[in-house]
PDB file of N, CA and C in Angstrom:
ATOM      1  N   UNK A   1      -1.105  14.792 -23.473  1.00  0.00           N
ATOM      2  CA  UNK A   1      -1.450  16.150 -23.092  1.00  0.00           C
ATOM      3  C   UNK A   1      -1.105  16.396 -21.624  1.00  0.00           C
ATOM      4  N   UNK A   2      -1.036  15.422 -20.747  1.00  0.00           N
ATOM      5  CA  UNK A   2      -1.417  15.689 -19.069  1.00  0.00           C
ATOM      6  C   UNK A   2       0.528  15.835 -18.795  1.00  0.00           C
ATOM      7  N   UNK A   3       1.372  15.691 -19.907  1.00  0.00           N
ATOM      8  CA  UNK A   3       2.538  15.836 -19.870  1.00  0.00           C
ATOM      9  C   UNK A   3       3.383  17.227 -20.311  1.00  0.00           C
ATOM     10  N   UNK A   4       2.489  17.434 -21.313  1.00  0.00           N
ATOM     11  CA  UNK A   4       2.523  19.420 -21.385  1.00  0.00           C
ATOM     12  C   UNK A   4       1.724  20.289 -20.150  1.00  0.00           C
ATOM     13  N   UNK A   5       0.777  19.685 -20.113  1.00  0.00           N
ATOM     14  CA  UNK A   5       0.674  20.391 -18.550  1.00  0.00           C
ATOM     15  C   UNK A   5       1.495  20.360 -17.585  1.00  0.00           C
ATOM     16  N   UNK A   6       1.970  19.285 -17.220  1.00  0.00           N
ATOM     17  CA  UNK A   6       2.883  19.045 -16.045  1.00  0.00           C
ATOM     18  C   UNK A   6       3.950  19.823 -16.600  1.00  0.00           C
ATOM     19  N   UNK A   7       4.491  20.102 -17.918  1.00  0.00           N
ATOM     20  CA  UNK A   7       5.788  21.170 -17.967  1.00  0.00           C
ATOM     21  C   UNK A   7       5.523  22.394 -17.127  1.00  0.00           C
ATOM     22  N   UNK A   8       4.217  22.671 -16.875  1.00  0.00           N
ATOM     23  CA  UNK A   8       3.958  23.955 -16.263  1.00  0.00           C
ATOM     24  C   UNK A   8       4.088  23.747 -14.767  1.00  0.00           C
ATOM     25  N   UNK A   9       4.641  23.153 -14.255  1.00  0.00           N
ATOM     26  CA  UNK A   9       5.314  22.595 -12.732  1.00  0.00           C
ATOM     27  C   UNK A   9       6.924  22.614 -12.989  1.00  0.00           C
ATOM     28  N   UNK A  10       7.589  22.871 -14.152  1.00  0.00           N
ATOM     29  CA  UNK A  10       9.103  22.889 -13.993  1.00  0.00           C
ATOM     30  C   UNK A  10       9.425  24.138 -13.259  1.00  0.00           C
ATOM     31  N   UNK A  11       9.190  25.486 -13.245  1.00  0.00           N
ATOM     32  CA  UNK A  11      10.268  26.467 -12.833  1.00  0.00           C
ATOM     33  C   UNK A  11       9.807  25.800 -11.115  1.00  0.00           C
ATOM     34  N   UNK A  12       8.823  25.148 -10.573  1.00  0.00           N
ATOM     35  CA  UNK A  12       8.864  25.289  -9.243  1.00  0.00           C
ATOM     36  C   UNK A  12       9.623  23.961  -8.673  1.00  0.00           C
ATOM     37  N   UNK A  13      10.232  23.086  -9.592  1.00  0.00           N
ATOM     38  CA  UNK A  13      10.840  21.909  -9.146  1.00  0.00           C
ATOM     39  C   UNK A  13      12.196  22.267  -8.698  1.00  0.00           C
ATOM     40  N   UNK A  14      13.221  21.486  -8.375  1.00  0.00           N
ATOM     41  CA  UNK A  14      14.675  21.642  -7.677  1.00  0.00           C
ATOM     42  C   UNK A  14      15.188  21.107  -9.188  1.00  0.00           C
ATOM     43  N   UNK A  15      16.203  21.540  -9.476  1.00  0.00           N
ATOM     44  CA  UNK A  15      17.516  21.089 -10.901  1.00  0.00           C
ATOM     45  C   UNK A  15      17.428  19.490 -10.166  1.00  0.00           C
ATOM     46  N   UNK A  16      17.335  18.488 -11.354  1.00  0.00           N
ATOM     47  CA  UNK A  16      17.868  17.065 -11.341  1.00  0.00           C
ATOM     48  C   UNK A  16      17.045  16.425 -10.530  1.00  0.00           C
ATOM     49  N   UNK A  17      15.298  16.973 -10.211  1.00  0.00           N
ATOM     50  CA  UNK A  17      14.193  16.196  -9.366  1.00  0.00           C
ATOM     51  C   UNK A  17      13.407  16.037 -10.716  1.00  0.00           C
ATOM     52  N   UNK A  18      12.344  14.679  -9.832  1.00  0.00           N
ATOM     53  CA  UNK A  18      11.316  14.896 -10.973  1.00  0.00           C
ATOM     54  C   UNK A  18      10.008  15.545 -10.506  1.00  0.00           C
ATOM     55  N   UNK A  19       8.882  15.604 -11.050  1.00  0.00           N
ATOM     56  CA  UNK A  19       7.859  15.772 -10.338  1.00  0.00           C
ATOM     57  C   UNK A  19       7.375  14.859  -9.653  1.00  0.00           C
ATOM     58  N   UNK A  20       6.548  15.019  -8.942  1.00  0.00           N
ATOM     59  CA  UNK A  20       5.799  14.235  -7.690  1.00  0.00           C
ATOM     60  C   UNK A  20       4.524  14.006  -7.943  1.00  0.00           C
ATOM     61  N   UNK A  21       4.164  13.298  -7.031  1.00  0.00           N
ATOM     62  CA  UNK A  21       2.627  13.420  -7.150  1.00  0.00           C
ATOM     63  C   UNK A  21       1.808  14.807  -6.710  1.00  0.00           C
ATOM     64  N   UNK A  22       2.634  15.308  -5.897  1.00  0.00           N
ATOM     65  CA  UNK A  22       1.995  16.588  -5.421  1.00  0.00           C
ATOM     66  C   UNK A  22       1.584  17.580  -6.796  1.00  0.00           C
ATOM     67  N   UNK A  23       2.676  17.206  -7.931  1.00  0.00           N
ATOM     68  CA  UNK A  23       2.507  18.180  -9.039  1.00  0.00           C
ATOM     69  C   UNK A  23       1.482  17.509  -9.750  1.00  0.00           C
ATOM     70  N   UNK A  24       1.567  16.184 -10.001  1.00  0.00           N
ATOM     71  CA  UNK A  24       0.507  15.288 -10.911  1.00  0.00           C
ATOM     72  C   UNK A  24      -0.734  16.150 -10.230  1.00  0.00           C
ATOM     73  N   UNK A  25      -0.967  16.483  -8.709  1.00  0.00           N
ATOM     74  CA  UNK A  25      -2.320  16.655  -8.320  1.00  0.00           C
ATOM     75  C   UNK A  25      -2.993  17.770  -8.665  1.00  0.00           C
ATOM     76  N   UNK A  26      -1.799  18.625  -9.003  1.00  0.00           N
ATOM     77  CA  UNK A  26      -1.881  20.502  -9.398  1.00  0.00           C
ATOM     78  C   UNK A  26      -2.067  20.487 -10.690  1.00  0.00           C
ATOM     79  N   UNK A  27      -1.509  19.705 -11.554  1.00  0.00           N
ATOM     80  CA  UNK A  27      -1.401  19.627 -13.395  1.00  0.00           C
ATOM     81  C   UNK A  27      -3.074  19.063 -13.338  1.00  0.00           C
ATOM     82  N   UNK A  28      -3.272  17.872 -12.871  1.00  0.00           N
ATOM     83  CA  UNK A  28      -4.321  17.306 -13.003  1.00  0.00           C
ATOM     84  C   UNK A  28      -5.989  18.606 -12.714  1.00  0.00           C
ATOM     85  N   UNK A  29      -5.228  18.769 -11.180  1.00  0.00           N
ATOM     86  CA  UNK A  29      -6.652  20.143 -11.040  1.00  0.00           C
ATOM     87  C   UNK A  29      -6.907  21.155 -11.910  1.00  0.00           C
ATOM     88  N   UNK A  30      -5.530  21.300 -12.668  1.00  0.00           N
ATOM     89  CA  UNK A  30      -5.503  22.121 -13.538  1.00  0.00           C
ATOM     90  C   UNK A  30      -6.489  22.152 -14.808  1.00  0.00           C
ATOM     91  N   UNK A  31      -6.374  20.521 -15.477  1.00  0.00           N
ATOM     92  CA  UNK A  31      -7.375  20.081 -16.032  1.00  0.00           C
ATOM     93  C   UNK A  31      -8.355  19.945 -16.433  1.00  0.00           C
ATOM     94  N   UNK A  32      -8.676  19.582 -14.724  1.00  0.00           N
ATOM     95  CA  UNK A  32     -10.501  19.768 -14.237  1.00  0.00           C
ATOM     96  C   UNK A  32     -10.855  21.088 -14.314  1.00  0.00           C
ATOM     97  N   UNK A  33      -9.999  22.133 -14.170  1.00  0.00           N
ATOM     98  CA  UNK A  33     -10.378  23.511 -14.408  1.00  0.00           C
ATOM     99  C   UNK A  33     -10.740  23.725 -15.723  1.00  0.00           C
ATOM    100  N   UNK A  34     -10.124  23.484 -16.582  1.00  0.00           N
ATOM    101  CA  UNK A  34      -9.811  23.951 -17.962  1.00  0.00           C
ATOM    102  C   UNK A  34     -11.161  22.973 -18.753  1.00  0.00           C
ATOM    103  N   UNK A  35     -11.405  21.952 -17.741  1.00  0.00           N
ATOM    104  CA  UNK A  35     -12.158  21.068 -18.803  1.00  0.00           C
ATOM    105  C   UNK A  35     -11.463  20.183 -19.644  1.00  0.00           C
ATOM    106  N   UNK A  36     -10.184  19.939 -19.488  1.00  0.00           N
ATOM    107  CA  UNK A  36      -9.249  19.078 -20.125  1.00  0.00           C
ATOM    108  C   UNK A  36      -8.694  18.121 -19.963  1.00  0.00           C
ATOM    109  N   UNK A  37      -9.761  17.239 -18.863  1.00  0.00           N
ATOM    110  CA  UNK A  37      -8.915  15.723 -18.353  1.00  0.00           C
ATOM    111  C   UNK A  37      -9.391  15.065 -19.038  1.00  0.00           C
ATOM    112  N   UNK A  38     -10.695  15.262 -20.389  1.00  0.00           N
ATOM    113  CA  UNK A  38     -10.640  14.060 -21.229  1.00  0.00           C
ATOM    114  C   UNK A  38      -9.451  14.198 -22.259  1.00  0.00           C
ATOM    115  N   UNK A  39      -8.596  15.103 -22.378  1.00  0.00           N
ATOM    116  CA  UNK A  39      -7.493  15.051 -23.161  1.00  0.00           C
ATOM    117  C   UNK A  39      -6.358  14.276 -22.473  1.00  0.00           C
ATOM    118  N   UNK A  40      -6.524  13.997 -21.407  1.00  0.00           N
ATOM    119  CA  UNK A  40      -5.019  13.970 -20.447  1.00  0.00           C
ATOM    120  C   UNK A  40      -3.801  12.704 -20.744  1.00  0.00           C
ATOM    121  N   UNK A  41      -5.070  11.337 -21.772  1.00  0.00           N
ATOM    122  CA  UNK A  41      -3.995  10.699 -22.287  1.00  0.00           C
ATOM    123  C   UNK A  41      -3.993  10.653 -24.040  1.00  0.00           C
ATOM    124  N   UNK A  42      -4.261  11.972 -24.718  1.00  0.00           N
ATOM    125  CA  UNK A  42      -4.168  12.067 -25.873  1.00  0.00           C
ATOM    126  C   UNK A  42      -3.042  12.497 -25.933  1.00  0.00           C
ATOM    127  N   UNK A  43      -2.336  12.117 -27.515  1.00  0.00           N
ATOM    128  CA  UNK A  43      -0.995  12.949 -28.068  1.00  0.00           C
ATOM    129  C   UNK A  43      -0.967  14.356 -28.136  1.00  0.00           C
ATOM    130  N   UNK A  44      -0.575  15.609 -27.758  1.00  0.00           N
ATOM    131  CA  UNK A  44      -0.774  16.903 -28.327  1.00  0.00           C
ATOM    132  C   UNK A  44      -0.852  17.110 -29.601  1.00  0.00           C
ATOM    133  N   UNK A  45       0.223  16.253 -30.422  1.00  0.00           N
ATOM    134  CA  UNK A  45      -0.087  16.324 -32.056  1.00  0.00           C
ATOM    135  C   UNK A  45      -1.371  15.697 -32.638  1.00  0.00           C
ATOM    136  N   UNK A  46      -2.328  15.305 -31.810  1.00  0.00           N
ATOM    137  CA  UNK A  46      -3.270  14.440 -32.694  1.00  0.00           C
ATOM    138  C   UNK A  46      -4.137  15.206 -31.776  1.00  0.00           C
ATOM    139  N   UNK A  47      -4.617  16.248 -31.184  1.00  0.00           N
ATOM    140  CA  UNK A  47      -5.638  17.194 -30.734  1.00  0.00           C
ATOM    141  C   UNK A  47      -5.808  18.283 -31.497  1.00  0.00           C
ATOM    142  N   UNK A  48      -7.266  18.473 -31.855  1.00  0.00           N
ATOM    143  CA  UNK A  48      -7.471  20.073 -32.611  1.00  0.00           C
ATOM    144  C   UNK A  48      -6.870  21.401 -31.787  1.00  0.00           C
ATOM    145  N   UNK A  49      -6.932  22.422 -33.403  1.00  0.00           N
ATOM    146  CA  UNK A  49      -6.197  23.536 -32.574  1.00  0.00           C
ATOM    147  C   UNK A  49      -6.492  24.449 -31.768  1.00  0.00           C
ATOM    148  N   UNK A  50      -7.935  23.894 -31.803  1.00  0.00           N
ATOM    149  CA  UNK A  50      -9.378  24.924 -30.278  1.00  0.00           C
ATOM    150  C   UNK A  50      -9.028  23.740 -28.940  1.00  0.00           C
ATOM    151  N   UNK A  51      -8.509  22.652 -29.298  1.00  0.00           N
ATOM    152  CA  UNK A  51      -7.970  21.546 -27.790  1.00  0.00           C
ATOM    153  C   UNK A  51      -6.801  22.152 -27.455  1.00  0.00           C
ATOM    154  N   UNK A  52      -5.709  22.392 -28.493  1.00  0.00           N
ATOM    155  CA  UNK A  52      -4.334  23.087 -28.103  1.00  0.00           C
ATOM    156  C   UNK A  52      -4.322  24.177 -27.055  1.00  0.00           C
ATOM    157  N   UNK A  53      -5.712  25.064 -27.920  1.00  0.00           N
ATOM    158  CA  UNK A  53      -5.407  26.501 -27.393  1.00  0.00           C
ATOM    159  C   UNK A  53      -6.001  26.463 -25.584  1.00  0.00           C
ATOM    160  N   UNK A  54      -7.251  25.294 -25.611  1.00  0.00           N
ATOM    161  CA  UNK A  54      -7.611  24.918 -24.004  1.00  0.00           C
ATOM    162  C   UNK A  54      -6.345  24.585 -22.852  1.00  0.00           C
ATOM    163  N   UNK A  55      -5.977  23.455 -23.536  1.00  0.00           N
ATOM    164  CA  UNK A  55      -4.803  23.197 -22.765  1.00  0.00           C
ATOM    165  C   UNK A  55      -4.029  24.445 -22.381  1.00  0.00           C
TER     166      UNK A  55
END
């Protein structure tokens, strides 16, 4: 899951970078917002569809 979040850090990256930790720290806060860092090392396919819609 903490890897579909982090897609939401692509339009602000440079073509052919990866993310950083600076983004891990923003995806991650993101998380803690949402209430979703106990998902952060689940599969997206193996989370319910009220976990999907949190994320």
């Amino acid at each position: 899951v903490s890897e579909i979040v982090l897609m939401g850090r692509y339009p602000y990256l440079s073509p052919f970078t990866f993310e950083g930790e600076d983004d891990r720290a923003i995806a991650r806060r993101a998380m803690e917002w949402t209430a979703t860092l106990g998902l952060a090392e689940r599969r997206f396919n193996e989370i319910s569809g009220g976990e999907k819609q949190r994320v």
